[in-house]
N, C-alpha and C. Protein backbone atom coordinates (compact mmCIF):
# COMPACT_ATOMS: atom_id res chain seq x y z
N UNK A 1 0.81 -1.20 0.00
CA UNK A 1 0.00 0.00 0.00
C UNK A 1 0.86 1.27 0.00
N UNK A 2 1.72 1.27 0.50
CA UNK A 2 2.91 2.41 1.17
C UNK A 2 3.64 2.71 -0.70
N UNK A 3 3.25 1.50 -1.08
CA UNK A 3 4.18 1.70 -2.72
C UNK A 3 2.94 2.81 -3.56
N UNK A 4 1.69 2.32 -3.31
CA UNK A 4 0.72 2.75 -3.75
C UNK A 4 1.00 4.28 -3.78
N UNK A 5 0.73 4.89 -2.57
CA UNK A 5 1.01 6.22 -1.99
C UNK A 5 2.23 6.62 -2.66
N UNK A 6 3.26 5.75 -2.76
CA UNK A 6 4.31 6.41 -3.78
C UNK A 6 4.13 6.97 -4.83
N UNK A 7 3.36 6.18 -5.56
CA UNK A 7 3.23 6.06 -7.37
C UNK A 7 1.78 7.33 -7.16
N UNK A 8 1.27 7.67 -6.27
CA UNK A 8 0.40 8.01 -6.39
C UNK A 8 0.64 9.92 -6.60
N UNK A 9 1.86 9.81 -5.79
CA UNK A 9 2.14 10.98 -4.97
C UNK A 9 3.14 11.48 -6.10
N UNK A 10 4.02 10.36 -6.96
CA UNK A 10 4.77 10.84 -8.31
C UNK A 10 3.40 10.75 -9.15
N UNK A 11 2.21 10.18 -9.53
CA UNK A 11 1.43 11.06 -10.38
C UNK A 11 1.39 12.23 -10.92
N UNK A 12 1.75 13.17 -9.02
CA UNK A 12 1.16 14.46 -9.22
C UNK A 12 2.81 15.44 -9.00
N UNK A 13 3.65 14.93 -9.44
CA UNK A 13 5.08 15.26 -9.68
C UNK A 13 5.56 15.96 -8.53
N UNK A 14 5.38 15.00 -7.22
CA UNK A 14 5.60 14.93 -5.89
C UNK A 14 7.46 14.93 -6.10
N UNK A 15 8.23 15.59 -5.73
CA UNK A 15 9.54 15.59 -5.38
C UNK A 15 9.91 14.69 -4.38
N UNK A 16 11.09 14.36 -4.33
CA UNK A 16 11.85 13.84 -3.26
C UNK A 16 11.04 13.05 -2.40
N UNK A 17 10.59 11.46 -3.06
CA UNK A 17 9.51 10.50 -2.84
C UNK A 17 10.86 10.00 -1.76
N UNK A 18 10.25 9.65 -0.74
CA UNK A 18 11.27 8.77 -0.36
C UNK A 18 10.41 7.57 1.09
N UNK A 19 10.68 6.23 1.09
CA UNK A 19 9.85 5.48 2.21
C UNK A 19 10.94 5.25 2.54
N UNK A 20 10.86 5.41 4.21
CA UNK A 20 11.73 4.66 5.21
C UNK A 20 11.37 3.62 5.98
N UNK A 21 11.92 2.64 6.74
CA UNK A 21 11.02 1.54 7.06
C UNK A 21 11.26 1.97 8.57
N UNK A 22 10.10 1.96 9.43
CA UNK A 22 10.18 2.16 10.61
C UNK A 22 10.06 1.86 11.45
N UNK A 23 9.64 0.59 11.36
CA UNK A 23 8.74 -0.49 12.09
C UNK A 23 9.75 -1.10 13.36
N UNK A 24 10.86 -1.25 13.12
CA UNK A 24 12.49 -1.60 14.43
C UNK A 24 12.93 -0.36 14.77
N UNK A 25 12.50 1.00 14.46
CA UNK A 25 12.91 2.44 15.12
C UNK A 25 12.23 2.97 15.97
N UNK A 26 10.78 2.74 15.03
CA UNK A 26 9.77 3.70 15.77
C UNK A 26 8.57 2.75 16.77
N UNK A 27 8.49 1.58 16.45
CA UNK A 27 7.64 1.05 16.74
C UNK A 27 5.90 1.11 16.87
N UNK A 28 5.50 1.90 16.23
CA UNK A 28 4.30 2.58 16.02
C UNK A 28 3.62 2.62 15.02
N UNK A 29 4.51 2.20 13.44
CA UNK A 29 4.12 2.58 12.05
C UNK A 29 5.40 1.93 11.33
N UNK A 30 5.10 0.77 10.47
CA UNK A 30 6.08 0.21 9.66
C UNK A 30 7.06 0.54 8.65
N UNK A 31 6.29 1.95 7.86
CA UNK A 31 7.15 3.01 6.85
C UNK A 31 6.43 4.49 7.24
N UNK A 32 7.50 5.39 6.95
CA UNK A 32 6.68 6.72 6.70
C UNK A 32 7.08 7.05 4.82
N UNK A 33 5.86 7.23 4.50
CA UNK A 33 6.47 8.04 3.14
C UNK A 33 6.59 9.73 3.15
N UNK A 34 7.74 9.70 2.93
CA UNK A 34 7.88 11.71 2.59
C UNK A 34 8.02 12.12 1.21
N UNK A 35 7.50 13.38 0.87
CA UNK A 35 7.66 14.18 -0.18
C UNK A 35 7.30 15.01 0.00
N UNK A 36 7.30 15.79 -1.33
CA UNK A 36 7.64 17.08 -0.89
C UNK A 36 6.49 18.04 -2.44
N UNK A 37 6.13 19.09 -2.28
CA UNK A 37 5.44 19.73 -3.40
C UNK A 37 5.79 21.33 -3.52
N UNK A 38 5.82 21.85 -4.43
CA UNK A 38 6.56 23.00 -4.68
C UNK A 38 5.61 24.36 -3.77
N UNK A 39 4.17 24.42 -3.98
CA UNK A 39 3.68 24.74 -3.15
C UNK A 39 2.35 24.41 -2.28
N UNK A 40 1.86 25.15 -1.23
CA UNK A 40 0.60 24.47 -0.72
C UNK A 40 -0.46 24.09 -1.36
N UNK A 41 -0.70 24.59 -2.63
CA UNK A 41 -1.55 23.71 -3.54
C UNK A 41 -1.15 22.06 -4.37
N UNK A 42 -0.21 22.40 -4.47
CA UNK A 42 0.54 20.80 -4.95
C UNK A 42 0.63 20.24 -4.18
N UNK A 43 0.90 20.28 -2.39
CA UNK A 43 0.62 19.17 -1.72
C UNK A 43 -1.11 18.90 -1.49
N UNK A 44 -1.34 19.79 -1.37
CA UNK A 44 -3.31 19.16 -1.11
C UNK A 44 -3.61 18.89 -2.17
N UNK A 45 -2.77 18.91 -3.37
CA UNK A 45 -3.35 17.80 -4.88
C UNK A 45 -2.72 16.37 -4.51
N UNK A 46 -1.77 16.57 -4.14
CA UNK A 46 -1.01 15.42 -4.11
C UNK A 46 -1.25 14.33 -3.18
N UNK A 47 -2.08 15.00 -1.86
CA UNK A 47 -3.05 14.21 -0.56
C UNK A 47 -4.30 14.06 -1.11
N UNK A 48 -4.77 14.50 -1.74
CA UNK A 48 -6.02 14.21 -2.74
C UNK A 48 -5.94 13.03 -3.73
N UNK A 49 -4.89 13.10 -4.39
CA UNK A 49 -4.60 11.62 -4.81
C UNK A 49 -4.00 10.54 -4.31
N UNK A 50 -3.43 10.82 -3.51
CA UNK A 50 -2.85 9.33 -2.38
C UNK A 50 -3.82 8.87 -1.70
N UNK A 51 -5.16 10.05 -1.22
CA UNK A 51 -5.99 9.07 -0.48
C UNK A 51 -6.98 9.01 -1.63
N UNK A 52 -7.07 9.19 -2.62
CA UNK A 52 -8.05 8.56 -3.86
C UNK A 52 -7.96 7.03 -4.63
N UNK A 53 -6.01 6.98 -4.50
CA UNK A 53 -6.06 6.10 -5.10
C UNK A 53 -5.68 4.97 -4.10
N UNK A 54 -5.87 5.30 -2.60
CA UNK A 54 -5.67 4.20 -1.76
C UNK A 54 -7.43 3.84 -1.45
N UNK A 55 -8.23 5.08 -1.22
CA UNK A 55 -9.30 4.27 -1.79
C UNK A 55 -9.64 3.38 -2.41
N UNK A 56 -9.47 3.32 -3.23
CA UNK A 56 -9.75 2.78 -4.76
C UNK A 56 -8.82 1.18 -4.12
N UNK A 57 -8.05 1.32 -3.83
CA UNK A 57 -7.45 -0.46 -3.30
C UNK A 57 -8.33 -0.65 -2.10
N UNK A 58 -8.49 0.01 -1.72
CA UNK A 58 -9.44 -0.28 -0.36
C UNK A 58 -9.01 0.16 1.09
N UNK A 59 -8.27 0.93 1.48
CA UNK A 59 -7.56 1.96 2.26
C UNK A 59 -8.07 3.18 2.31
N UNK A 60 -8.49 3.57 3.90
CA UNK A 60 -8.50 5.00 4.43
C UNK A 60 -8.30 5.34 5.29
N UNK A 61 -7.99 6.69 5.48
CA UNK A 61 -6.43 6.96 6.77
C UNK A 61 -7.16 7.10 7.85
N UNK A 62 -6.88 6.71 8.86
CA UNK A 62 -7.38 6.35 10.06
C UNK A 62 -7.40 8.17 10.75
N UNK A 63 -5.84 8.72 10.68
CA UNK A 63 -6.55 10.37 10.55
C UNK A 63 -5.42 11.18 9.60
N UNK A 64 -6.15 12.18 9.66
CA UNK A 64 -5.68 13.28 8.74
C UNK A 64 -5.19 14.65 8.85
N UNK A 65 -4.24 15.45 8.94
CA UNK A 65 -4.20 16.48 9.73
C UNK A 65 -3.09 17.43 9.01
N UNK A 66 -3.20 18.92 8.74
CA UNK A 66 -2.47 19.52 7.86
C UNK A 66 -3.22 19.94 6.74
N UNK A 67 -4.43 19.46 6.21
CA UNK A 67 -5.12 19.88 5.19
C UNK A 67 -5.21 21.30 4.80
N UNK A 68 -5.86 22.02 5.99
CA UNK A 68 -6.20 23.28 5.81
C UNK A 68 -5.04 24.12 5.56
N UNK A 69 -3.51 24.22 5.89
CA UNK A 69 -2.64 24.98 5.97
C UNK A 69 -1.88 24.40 4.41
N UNK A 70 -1.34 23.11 4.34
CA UNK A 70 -1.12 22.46 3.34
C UNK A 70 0.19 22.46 3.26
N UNK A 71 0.80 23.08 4.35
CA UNK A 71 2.16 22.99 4.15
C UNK A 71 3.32 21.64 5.19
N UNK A 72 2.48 20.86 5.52
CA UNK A 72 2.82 19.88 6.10
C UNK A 72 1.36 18.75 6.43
N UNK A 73 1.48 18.10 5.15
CA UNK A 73 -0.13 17.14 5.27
C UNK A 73 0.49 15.84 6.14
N UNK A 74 -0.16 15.19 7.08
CA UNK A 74 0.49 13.50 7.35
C UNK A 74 -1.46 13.06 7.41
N UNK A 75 -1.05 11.94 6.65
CA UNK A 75 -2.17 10.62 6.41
C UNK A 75 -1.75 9.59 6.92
N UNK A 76 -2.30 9.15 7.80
CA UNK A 76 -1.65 8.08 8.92
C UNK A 76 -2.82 6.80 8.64
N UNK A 77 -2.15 5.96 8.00
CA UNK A 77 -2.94 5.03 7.73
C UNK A 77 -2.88 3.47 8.39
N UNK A 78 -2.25 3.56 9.71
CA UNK A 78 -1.58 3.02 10.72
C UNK A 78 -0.26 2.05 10.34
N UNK A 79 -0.34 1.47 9.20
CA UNK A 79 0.73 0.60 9.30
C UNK A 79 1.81 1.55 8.66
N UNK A 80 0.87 2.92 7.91
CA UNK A 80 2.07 3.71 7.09
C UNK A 80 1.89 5.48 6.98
N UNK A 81 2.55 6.02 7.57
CA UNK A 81 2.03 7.52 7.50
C UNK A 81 2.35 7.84 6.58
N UNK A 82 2.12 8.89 5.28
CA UNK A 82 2.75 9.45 4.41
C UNK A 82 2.34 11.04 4.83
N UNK A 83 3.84 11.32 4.97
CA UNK A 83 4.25 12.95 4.83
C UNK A 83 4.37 13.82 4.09
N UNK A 84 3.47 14.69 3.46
CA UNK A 84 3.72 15.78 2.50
C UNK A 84 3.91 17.11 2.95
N UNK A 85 5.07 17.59 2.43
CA UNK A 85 5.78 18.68 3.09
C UNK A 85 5.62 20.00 1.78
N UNK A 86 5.79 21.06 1.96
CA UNK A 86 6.19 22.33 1.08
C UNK A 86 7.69 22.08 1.08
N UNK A 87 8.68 22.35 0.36
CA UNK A 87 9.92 22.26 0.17
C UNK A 87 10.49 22.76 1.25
N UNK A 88 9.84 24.39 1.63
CA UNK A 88 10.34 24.75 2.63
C UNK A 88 10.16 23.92 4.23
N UNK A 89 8.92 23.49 4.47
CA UNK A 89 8.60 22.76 5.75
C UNK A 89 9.89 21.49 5.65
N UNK A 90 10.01 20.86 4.75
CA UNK A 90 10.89 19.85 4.76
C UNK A 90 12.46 20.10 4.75
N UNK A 91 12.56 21.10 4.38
CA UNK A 91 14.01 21.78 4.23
C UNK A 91 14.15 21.71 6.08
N UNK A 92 13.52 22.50 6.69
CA UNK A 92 12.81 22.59 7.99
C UNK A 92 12.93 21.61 8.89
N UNK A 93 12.00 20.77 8.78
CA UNK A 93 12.11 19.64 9.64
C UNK A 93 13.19 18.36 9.13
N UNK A 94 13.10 18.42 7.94
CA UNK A 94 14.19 17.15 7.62
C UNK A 94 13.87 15.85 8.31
N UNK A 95 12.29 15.27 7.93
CA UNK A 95 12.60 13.90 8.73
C UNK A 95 13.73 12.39 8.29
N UNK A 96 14.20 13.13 6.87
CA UNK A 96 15.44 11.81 6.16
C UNK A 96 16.54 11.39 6.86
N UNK A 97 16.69 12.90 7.46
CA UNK A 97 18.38 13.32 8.51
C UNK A 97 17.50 12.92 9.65
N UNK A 98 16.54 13.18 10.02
CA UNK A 98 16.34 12.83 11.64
C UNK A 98 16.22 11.11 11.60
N UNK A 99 15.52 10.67 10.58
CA UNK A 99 15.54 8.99 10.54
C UNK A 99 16.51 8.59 9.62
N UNK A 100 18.18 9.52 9.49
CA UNK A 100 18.38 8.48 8.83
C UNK A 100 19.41 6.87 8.94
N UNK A 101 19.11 6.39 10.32
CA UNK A 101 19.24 5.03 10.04
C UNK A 101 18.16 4.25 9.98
N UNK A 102 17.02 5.04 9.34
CA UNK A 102 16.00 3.90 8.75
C UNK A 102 16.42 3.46 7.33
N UNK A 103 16.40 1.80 7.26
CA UNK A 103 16.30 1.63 5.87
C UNK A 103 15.51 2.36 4.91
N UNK A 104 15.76 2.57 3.78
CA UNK A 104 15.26 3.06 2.55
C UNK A 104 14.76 1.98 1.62
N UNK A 105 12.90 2.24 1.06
CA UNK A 105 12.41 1.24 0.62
C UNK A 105 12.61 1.38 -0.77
N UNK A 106 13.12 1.00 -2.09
CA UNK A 106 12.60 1.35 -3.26
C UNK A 106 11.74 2.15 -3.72
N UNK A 107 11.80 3.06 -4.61
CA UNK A 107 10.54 3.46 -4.87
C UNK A 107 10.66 3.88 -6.50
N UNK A 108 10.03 2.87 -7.08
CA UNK A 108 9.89 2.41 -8.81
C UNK A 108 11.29 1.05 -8.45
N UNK A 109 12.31 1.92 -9.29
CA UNK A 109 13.57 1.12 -9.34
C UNK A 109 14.70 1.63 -8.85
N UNK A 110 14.69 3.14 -7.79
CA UNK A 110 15.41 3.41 -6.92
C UNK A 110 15.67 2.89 -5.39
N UNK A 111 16.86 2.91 -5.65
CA UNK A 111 17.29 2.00 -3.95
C UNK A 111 16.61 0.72 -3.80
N UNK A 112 16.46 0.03 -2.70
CA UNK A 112 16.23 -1.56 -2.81
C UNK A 112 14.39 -1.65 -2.42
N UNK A 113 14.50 -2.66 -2.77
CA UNK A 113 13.23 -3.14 -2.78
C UNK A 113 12.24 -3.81 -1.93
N UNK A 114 11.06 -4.31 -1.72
CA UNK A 114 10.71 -5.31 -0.85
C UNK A 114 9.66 -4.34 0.17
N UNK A 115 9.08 -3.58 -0.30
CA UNK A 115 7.85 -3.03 1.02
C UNK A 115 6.78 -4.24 1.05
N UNK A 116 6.13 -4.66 1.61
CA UNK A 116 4.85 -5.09 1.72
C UNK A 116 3.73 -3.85 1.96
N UNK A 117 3.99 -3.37 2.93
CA UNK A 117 2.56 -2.80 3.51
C UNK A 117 1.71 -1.64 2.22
């Protein structure tokens, strides 16, 4: 599903896609996906289609929060949050550098492979 949200989120020419696996760090949530959109309208397109086309498999986020501002969306769909940031919010918080000894999941045919969720 977490791949889903990927492909969903490059649809809408989501930057700097990236899943980390979190599930032995964080214990709470198995991947987070981050990206990023140039501005607050490209991320609330881009959360508009991640939860459309996780619909559509049969997935909906348990909650939702960031909509209205748009400059930091998270869809927490328990086994997988996906993070959509404004370039600047992510420049900002940097969750890659704060997690980064989480593995890195593939995403298409970058870096390695193997998500389930």
């Amino acid at each position: 599903m977490v791949l889903i949200a990927a492909r969903a989120a490059d649809d809408k020419k989501a930057g700097d896609i990236t899943i980390l696996e979190m599930a032995k760090l964080l214990g709470i949530t198995d991947y987070f996906m981050i990206c990023t959109g140039a501005t607050d309208r490209q991320t609330k397109t881009i959360a508009d289609e991640v939860r459309k086309q996780l619909r559509e498999a049969g997935r909906k986020p348990d909650r939702v929060s960031g909509d209205d501002l748009g400059d930091w969306i998270l869809l927490d769909y328990s086994d997988f949050v996906v993070h959509i940031f404004t370039e600047e919010m992510n420049d900002y918080y940097q969750l890659e550098r704060l997690w980064k000894d989480a593995p890195r999941v593939a995403v298409g045919d970058r870096e390695r492979s193997g998500a389930q969720s």
